[in-house]
Protein backbone atom coordinates (compact mmCIF):
# COMPACT_ATOMS: atom_id res chain seq x y z
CA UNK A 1 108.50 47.87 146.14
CA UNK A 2 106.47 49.74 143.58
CA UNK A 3 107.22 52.42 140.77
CA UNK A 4 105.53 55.65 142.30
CA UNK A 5 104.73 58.33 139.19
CA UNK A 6 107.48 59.11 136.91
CA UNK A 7 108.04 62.56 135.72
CA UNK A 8 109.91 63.45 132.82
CA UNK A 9 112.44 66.76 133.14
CA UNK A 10 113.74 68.31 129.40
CA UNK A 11 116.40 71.51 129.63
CA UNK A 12 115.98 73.33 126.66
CA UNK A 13 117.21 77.29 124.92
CA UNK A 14 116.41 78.53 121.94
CA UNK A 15 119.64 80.42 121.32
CA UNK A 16 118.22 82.57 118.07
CA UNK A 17 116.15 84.03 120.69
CA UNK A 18 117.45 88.20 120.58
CA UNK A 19 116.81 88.67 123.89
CA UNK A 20 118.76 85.58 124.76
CA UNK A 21 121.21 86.31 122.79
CA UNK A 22 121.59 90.28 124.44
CA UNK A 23 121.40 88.17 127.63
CA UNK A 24 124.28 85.72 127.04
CA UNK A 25 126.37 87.96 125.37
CA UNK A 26 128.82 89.21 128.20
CA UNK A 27 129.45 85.71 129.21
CA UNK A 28 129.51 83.84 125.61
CA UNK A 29 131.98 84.17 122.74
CA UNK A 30 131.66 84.54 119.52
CA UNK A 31 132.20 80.74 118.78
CA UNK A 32 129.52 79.82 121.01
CA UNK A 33 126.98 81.24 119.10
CA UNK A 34 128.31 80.06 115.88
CA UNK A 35 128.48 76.59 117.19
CA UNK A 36 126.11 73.69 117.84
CA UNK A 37 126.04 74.09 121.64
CA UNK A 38 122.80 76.69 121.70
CA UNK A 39 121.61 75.61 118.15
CA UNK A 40 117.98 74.62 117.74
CA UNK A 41 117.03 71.79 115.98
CA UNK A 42 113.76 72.39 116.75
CA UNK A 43 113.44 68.40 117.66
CA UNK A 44 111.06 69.45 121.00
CA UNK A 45 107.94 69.58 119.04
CA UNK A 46 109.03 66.04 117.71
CA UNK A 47 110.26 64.80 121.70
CA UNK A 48 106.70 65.67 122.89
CA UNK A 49 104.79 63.86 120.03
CA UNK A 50 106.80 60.58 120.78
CA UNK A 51 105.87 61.11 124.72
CA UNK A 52 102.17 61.74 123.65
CA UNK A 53 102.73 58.48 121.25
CA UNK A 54 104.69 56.19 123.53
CA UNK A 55 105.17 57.26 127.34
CA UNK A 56 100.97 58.33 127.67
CA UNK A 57 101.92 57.01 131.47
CA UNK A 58 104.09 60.28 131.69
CA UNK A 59 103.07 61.87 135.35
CA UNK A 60 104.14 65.28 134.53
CA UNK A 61 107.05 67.28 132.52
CA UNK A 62 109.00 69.73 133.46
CA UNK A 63 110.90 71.83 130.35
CA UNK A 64 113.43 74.10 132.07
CA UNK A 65 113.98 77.45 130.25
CA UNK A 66 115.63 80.69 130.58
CA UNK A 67 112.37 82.46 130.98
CA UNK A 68 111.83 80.94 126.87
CA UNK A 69 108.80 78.93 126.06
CA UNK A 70 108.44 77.54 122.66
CA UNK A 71 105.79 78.94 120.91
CA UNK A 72 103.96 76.14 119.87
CA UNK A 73 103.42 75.03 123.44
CA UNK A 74 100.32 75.10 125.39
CA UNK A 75 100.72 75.55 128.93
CA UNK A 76 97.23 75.45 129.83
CA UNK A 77 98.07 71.63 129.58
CA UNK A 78 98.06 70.88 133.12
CA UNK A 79 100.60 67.30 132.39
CA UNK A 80 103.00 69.76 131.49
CA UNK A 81 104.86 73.11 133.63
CA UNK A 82 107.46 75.33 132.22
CA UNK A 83 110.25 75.85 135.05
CA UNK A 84 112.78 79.00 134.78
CA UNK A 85 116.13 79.41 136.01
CA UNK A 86 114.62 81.69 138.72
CA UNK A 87 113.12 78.56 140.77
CA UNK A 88 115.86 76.09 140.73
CA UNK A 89 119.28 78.44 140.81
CA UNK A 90 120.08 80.96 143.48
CA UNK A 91 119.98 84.10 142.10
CA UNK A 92 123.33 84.86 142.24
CA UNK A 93 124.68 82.28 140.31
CA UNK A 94 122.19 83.73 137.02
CA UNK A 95 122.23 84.27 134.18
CA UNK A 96 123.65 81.07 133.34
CA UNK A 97 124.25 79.15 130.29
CA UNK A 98 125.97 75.96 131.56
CA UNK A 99 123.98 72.79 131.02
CA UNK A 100 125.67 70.88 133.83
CA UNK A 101 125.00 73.60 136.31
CA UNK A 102 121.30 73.66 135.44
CA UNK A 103 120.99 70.04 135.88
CA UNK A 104 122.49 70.07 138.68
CA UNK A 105 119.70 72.11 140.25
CA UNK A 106 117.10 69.80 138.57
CA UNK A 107 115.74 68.10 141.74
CA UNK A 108 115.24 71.06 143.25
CA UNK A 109 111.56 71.48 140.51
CA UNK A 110 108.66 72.28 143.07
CA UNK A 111 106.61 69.13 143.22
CA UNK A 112 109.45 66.62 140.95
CA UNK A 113 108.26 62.88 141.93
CA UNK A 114 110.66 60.95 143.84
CA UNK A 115 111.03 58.84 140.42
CA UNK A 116 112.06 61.05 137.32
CA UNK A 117 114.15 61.03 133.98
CA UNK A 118 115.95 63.54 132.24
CA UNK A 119 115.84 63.58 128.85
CA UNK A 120 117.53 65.85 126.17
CA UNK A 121 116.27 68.26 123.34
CA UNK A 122 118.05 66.48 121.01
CA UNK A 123 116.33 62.97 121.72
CA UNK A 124 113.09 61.31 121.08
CA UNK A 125 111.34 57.82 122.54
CA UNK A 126 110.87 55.73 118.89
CA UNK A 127 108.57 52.22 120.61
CA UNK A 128 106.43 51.92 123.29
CA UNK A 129 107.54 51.68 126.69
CA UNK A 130 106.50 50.93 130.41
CA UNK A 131 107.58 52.42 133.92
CA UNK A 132 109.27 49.17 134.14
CA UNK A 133 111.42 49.70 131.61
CA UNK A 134 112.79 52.84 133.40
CA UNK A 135 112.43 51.48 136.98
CA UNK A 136 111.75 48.38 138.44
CA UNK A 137 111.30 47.88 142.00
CA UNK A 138 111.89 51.45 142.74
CA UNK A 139 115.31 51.63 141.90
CA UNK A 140 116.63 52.99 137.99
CA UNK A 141 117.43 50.63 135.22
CA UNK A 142 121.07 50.96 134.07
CA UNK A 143 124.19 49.46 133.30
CA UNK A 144 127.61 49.30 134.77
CA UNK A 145 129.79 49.03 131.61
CA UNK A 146 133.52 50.58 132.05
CA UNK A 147 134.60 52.70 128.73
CA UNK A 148 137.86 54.51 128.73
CA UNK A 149 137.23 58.40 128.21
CA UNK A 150 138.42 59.02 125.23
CA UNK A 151 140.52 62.46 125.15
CA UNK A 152 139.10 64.11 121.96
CA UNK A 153 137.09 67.16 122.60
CA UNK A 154 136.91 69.65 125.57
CA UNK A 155 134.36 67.23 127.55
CA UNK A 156 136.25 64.74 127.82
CA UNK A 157 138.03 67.03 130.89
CA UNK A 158 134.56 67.23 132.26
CA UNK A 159 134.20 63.52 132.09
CA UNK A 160 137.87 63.04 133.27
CA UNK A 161 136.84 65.46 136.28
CA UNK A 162 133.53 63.44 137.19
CA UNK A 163 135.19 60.14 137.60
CA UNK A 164 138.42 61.16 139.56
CA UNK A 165 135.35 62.03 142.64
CA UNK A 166 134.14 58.53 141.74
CA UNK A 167 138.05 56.96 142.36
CA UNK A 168 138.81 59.19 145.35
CA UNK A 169 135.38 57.72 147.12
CA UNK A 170 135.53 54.41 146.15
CA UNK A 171 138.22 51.34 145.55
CA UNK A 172 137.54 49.46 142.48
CA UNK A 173 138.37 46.45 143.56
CA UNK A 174 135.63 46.91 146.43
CA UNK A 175 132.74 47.91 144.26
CA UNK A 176 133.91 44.98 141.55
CA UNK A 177 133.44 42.37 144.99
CA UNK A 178 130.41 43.54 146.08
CA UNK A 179 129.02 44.26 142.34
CA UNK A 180 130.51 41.03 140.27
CA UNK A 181 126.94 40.36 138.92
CA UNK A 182 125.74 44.09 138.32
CA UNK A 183 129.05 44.02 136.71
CA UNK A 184 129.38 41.48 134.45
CA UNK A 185 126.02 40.84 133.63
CA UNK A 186 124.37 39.65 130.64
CA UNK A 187 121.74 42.21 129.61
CA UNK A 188 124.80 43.79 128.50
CA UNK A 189 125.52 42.23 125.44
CA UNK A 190 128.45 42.96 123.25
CA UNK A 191 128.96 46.06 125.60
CA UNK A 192 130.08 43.97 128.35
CA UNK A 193 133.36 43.69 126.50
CA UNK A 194 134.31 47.31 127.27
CA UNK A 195 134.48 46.09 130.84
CA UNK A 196 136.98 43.27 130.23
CA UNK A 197 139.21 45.41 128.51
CA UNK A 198 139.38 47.90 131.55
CA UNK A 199 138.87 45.10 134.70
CA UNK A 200 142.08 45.06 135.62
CA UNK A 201 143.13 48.80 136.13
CA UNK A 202 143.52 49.82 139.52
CA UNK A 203 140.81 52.40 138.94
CA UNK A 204 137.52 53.08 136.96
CA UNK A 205 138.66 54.08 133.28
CA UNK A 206 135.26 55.60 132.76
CA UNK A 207 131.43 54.97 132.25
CA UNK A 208 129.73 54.17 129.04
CA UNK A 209 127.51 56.80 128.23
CA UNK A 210 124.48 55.78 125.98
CA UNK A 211 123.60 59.34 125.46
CA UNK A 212 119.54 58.26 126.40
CA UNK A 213 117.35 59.47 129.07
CA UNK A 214 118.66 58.62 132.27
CA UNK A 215 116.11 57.98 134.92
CA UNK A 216 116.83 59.15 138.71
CA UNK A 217 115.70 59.06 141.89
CA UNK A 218 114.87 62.60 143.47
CA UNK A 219 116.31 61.78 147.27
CA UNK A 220 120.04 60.03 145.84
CA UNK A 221 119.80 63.27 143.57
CA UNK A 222 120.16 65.32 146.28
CA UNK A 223 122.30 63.36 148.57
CA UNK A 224 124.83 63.07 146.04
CA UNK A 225 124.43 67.23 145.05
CA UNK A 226 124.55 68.24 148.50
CA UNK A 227 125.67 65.33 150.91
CA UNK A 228 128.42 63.23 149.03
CA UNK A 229 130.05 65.83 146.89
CA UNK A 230 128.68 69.54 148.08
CA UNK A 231 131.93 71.49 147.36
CA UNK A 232 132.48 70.28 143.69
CA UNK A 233 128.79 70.32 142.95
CA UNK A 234 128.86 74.14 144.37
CA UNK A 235 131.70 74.73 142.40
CA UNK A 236 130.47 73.52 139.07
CA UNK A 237 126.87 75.23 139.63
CA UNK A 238 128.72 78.84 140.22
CA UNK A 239 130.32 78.87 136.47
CA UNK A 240 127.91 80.43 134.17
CA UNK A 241 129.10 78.94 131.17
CA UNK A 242 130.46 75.22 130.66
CA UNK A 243 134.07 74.72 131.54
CA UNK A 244 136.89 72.27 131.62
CA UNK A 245 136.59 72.43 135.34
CA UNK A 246 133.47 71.85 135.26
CA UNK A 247 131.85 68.50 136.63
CA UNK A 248 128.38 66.60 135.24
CA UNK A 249 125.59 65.94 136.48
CA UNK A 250 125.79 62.06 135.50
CA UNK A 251 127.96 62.13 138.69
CA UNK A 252 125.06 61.36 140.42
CA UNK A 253 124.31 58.63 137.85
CA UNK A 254 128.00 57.32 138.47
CA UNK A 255 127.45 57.34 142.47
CA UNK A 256 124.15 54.91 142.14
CA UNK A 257 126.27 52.60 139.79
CA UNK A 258 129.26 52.25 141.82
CA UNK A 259 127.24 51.59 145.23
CA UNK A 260 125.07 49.41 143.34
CA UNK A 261 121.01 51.73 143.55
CA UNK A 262 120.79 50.13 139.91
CA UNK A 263 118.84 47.34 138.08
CA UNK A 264 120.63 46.13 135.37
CA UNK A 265 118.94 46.44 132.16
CA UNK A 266 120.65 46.09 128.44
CA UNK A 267 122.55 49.35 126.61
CA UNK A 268 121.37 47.92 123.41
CA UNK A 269 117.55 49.99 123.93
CA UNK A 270 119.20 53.39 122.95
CA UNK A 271 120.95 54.61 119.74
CA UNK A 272 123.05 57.17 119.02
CA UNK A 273 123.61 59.22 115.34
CA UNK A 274 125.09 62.11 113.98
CA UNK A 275 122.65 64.44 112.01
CA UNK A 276 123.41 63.83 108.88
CA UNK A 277 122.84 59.79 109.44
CA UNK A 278 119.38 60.76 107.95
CA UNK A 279 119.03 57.15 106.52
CA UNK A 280 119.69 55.44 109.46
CA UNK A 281 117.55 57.98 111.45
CA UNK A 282 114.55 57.08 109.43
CA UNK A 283 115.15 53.47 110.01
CA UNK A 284 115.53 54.08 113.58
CA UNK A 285 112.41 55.91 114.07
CA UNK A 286 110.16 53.79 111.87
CA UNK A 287 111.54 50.46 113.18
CA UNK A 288 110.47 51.28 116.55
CA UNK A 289 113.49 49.22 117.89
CA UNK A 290 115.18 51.57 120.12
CA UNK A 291 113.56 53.05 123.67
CA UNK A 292 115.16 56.45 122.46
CA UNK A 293 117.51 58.01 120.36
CA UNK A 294 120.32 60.91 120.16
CA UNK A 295 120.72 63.04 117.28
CA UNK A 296 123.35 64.98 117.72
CA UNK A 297 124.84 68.09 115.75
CA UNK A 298 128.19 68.80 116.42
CA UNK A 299 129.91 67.76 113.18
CA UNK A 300 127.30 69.80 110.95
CA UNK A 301 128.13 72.41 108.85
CA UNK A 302 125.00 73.07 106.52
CA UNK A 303 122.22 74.12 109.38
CA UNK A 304 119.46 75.03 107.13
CA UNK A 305 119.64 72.08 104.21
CA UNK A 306 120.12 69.40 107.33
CA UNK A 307 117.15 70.67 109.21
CA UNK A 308 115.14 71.05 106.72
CA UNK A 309 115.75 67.29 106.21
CA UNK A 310 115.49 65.97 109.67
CA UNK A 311 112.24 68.07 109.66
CA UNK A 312 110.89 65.86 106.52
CA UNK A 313 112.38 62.44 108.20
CA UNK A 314 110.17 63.27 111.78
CA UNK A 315 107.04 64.91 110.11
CA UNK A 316 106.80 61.34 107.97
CA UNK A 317 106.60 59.38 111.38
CA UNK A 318 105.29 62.46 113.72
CA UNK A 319 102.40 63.93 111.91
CA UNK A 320 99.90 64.49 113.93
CA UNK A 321 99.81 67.20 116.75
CA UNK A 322 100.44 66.01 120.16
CA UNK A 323 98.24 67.18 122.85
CA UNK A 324 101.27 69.93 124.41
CA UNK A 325 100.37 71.86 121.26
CA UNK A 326 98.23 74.80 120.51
């Protein structure tokens, strides 16, 4: 079976938008927009340069918004659509500001190819890549790799929330039978000691989580949304901002890898830093080593001297204006 066209989906806000902010305001504390979940890092720009550079094979990207397009972005490009709220969400459940419920909705994007990815704001490709490294015979490249969730911030209950679906569906020891080789497989390196250590549990101690784009296929998307688990998926998609009772979207991600609509592949392709790794970030994105990589921001205190420093580090490898810009 053959790869059909891959399309790549990227939810982004600009939350020092004003009229985002006068929009979000009833539903978001004060903390919220002090905090790293709505900050922009401005790293788009950077994410579509690397796609122009590296994934030229892209079908066609969707960048969901909250009726928000970046400014530097031409959407007379035809390879690339803005998509609001307004098309994927019932109405009643907007405004919202609660990632997992907007990714939740993603396969609902008019026209998405039965083969997509989802990819953060905070990411970027860093080598060159194939549809084969994403899919191979139709089916998602991933990797079955038990990680205990570790209890240490408020999404770990999100986490703790996806996988109890995951243990009330299916029986470990099952899935292990049918799965030995998709679970204990080699392409997983090192990694594949985080599933020795959790083996013998009666249930699934949690998923590792690469923090990468995640490719999908659109019809599993949707059987899992509104087939497999339709009252928890509901539930999650009618809070308007993220929750502990929340649950994520990589529960459809969890579903394929448990009943096996997975080709293993090797965990060691993505990387993840803090901002404020800057010297590993450079090596990272010059070595052209990794598939992708995470930045993320949630330890930073000084916005304005670390951007202006991740700015420098992606301008040195991403000079040139990609063809999504004015």
């Amino acid at each position: 079976m053959k790869n059909g066209p891959i399309d790549l989906v990227i939810p982004w806000v600009n939350g020092e938008d004003p009229q985002w902010q006068q929009k979000a305001a009833p539903y978001l504390s004060v903390k919220d927009f002090n905090g790293e979940r709505f900050r922009d890092w401005e790293i788009l720009k950077y994410l579509f340069r690397s796609i122009d550079r590296y994934l030229p094979w892209i079908n066609q990207i969707y960048l969901i918004t909250d009726n928000q397009v970046p400014v530097w972005l031409d959407s007379s490009n035809s390879h690339v659509q803005v998509i609001d709220h307004r098309e994927i969400i019932d109405h009643q459940f907007l405004p919202t500001f609660n990632s997992n419920a907007i990714l939740m909705n993603a396969y609902k994007i008019p026209n998405l190819s039965e083969h997509f990815m989802i990819i953060e704001d905070d990411m970027l490709f860093t080598r060159p890549a194939k549809p084969e490294d994403f899919f191979v015979d139709g089916q998602p490249r991933d990797f079955l790799i038990e990680s205990p969730i570790s209890p240490n911030e408020d999404f770990a209950y999100i986490l703790m929330n996806t996988m109890m679906l995951i243990n009330r569906q299916f029986n470990k020891r099952k899935v292990l039978k049918q799965l030995r080789s998709k679970y204990l497989n080699l392409h997983y390196g090192i990694e594949i000691v985080r599933s020795l250590g959790s083996c013998f549990y009666r249930h699934f101690t949690g998923f590792y989580n690469r923090h990468c784009v995640q490719p999908y296929l659109k019809s599993e998307f949707k059987t899992v949304v509104e087939n497999v688990f339709p009252t928890e998926c509901h539930e999650t998609i009618t809070h308007r901002v993220r929750g502990n009772h929340d649950i994520s979207e990589w529960i459809v991600r969890y579903y394929n890898l448990v009943t096996g609509n997975f080709i293993p592949s090797s965990p060691q392709r993505y990387r993840y830093f803090e901002i404020g790794q800057f010297e590993d970030i450079r090596k990272a994105v010059n070595d052209e080593k990794y598939f992708s990589i995470c930045m993320n921001d949630r330890n930073i205190h000084h916005f304005d001297q670390n951007i202006h420093q991740l700015r420098s580090i992606l301008n040195e490898k991403f000079d040139q204006k990609s063809s999504f810009e004015k």
